[in-house]
PDB file of N, CA and C in Angstrom:
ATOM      1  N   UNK A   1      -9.101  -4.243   7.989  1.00  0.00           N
ATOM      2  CA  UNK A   1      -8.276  -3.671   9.035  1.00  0.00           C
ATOM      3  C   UNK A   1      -7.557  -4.764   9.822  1.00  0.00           C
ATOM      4  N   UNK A   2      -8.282  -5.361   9.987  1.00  0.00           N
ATOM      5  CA  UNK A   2      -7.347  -7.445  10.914  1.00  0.00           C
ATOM      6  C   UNK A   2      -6.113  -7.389  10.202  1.00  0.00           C
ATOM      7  N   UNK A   3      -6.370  -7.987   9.218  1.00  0.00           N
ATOM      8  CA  UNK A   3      -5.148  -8.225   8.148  1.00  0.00           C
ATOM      9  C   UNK A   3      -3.802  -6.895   8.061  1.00  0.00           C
ATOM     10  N   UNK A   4      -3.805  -6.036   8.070  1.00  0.00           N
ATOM     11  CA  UNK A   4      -3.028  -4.912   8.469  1.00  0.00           C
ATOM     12  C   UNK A   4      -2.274  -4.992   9.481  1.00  0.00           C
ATOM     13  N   UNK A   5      -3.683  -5.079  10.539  1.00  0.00           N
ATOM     14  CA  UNK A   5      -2.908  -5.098  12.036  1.00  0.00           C
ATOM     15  C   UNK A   5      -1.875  -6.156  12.327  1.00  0.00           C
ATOM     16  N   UNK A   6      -2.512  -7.585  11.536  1.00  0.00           N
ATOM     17  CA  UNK A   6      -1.698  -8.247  11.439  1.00  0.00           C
ATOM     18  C   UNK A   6      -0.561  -8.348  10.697  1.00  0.00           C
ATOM     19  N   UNK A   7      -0.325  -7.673   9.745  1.00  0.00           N
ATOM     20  CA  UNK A   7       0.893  -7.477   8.815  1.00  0.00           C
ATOM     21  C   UNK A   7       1.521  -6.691   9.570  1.00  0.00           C
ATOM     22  N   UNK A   8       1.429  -5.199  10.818  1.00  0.00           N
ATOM     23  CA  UNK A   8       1.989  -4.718  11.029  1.00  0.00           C
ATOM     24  C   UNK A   8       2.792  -5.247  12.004  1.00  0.00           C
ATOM     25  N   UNK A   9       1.675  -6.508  12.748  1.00  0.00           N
ATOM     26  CA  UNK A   9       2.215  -6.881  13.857  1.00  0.00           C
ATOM     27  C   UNK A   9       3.454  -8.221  13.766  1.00  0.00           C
ATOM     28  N   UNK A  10       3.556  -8.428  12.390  1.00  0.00           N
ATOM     29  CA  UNK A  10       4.489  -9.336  11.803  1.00  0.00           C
ATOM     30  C   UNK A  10       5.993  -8.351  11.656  1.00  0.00           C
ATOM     31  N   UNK A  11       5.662  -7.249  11.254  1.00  0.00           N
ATOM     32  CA  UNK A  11       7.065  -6.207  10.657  1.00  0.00           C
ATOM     33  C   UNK A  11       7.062  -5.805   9.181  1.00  0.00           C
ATOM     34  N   UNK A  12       6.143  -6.380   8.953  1.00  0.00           N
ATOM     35  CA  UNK A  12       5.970  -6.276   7.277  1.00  0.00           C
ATOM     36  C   UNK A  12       5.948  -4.719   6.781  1.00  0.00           C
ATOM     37  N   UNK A  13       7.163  -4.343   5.861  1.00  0.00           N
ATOM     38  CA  UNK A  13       7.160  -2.802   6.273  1.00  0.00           C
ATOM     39  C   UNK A  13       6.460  -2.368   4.739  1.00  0.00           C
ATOM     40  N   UNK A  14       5.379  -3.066   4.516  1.00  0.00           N
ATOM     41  CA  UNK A  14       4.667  -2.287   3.395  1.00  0.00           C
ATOM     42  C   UNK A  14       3.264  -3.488   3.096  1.00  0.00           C
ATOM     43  N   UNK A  15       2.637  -2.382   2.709  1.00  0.00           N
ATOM     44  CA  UNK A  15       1.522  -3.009   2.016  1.00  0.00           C
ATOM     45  C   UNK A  15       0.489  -2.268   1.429  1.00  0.00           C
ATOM     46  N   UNK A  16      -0.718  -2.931   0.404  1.00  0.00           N
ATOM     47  CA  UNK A  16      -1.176  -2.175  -0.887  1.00  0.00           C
ATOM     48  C   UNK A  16      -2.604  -2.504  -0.419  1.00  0.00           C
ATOM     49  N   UNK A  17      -3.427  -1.819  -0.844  1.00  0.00           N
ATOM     50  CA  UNK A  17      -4.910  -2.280  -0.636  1.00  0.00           C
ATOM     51  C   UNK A  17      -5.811  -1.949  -1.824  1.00  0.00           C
ATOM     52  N   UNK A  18      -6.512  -2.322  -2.619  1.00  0.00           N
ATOM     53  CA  UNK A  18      -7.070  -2.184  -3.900  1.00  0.00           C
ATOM     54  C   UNK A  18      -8.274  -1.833  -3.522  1.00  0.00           C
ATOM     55  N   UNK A  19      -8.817  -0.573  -3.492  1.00  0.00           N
ATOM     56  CA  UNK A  19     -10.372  -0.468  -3.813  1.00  0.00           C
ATOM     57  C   UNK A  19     -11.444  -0.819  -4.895  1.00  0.00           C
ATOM     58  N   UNK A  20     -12.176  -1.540  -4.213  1.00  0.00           N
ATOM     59  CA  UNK A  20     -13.146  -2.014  -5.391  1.00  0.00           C
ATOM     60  C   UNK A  20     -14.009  -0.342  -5.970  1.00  0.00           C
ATOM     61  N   UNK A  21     -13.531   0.837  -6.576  1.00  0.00           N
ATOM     62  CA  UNK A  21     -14.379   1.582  -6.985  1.00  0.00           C
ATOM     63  C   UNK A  21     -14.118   1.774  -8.055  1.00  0.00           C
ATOM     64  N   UNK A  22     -14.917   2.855  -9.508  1.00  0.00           N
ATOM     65  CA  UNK A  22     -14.454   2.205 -10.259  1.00  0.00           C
ATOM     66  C   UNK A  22     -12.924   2.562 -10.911  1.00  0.00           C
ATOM     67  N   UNK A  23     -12.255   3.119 -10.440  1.00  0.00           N
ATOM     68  CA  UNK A  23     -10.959   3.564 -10.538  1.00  0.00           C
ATOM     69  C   UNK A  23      -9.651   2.190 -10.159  1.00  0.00           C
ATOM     70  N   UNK A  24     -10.356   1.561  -9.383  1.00  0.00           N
ATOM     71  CA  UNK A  24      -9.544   0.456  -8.811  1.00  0.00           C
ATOM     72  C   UNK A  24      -8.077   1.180  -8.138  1.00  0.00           C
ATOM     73  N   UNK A  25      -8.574   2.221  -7.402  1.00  0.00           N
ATOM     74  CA  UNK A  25      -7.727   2.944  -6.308  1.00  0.00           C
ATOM     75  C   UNK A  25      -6.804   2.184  -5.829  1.00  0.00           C
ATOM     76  N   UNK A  26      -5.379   2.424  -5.721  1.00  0.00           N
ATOM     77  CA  UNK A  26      -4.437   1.426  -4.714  1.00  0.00           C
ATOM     78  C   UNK A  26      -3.928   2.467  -3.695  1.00  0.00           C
ATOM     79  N   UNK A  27      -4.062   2.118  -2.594  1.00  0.00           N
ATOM     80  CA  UNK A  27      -3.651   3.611  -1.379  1.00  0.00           C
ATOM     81  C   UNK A  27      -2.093   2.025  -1.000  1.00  0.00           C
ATOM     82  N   UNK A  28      -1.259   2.454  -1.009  1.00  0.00           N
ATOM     83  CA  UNK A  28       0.028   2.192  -0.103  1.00  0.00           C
ATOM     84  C   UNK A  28       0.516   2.754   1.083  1.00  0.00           C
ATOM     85  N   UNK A  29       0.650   1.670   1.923  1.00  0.00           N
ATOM     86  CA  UNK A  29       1.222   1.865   3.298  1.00  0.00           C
ATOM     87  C   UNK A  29       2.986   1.213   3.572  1.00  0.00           C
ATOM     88  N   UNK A  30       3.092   2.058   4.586  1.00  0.00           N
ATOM     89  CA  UNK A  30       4.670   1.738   5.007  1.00  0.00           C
ATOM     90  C   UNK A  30       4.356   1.452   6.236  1.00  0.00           C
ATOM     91  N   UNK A  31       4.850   0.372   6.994  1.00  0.00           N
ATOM     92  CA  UNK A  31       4.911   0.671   8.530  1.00  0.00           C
ATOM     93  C   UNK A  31       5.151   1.556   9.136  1.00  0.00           C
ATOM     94  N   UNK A  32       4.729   2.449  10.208  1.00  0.00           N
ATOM     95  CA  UNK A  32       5.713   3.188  10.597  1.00  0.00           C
ATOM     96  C   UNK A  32       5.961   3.192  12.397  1.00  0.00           C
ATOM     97  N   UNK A  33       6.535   2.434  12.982  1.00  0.00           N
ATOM     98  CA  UNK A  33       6.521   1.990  14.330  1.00  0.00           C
ATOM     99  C   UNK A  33       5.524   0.783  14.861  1.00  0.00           C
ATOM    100  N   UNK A  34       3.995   0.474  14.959  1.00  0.00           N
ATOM    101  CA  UNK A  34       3.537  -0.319  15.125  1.00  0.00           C
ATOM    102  C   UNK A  34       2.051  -0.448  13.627  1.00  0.00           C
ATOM    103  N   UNK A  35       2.143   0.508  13.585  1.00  0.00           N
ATOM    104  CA  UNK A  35       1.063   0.934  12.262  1.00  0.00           C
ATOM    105  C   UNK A  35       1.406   1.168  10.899  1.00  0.00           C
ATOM    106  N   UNK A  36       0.351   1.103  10.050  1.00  0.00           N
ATOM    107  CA  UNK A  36       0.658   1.540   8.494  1.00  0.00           C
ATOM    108  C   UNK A  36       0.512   3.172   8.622  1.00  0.00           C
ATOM    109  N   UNK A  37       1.037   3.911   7.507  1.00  0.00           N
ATOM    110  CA  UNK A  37       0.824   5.078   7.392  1.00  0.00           C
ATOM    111  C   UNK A  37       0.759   5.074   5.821  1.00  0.00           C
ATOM    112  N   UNK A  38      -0.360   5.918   5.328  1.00  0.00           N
ATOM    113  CA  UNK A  38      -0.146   5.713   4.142  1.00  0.00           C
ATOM    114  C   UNK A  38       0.586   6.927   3.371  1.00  0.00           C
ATOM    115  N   UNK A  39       1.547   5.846   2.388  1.00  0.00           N
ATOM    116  CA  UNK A  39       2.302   6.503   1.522  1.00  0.00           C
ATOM    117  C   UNK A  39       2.044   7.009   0.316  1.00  0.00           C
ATOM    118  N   UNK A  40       0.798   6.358  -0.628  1.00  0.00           N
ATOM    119  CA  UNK A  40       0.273   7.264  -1.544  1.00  0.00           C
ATOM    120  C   UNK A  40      -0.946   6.572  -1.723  1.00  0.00           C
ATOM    121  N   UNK A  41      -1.660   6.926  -2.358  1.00  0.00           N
ATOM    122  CA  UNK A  41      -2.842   6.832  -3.220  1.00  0.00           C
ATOM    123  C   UNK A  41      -2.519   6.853  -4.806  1.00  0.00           C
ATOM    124  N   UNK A  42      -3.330   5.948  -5.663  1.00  0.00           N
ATOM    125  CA  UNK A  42      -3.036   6.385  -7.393  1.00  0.00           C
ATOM    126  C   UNK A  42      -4.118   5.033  -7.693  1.00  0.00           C
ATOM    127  N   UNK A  43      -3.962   5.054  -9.107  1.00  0.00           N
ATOM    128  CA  UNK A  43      -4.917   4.359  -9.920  1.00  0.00           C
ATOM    129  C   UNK A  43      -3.916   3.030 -10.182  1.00  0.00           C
ATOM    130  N   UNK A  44      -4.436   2.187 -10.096  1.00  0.00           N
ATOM    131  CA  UNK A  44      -4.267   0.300 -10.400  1.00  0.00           C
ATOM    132  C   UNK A  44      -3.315   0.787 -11.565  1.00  0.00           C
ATOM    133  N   UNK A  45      -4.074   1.094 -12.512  1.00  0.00           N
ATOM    134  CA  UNK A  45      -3.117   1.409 -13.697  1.00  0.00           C
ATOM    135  C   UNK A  45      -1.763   1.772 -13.941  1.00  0.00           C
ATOM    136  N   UNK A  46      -1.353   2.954 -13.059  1.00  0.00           N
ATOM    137  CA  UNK A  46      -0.702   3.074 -12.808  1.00  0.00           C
ATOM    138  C   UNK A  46       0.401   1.814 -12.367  1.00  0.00           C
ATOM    139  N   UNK A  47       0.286   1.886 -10.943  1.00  0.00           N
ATOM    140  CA  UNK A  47       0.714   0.951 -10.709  1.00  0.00           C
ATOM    141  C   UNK A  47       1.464  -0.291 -11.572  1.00  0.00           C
ATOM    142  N   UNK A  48       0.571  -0.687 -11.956  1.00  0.00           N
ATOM    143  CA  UNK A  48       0.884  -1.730 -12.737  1.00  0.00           C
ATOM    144  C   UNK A  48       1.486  -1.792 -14.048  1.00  0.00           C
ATOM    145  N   UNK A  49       1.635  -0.414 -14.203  1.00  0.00           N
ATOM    146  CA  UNK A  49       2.390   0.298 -15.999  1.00  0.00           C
ATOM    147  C   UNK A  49       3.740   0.931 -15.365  1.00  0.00           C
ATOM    148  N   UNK A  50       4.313   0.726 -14.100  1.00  0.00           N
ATOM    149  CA  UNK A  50       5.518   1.158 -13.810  1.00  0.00           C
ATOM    150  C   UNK A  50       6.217   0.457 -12.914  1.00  0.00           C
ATOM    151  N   UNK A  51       7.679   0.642 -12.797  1.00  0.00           N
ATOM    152  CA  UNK A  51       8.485   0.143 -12.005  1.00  0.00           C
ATOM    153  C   UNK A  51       8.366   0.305 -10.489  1.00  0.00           C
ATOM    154  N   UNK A  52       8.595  -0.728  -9.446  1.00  0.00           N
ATOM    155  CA  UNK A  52       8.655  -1.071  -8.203  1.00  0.00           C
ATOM    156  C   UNK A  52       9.050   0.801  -7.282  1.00  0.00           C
ATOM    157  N   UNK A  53      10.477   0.691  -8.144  1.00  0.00           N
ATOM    158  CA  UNK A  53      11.254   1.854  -7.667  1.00  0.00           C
ATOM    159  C   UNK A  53      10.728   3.281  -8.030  1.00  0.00           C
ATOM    160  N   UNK A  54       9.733   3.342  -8.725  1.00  0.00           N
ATOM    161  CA  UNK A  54       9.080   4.454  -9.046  1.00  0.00           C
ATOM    162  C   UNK A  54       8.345   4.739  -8.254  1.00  0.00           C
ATOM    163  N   UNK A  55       7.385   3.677  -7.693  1.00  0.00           N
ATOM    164  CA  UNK A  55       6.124   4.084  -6.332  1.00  0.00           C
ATOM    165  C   UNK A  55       7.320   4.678  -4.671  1.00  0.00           C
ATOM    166  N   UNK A  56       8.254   4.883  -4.690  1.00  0.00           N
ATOM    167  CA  UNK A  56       9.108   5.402  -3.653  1.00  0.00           C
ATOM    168  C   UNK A  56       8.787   4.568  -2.453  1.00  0.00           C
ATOM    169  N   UNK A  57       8.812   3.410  -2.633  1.00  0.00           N
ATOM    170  CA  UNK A  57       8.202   2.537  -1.385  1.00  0.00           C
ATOM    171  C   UNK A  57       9.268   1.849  -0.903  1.00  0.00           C
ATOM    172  N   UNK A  58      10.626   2.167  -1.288  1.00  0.00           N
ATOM    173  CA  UNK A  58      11.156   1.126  -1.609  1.00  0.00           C
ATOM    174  C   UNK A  58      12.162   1.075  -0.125  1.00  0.00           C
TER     175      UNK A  58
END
């Protein structure tokens, strides 16, 4: 949660967080005013088998 607060408190208008379970969950956040809000949830796999512009983060 530090690290967030601190990304949010930089402007950084996105960021990813990887759960260690065994799915290797990635939940995505957008800034949205001083906080993240999250924009989706999906599997690592995912992720990583598709284009930037596909996760709508953009």
């Amino acid at each position: 949660m530090t690290k967030r607060s601190e990304y949010a408190a930089a402007g950084i208008p996105q960021c990813r967080v990887v759960d260690q379970d065994q799915a290797q969950t990635v939940t995505m956040h957008r800034l949205d005013g001083e906080h993240y809000a999250v924009r989706a949830t999906m599997p690592l796999a995912w992720v990583l088998n598709t284009d930037p512009a596909d996760h709508d983060l953009g």
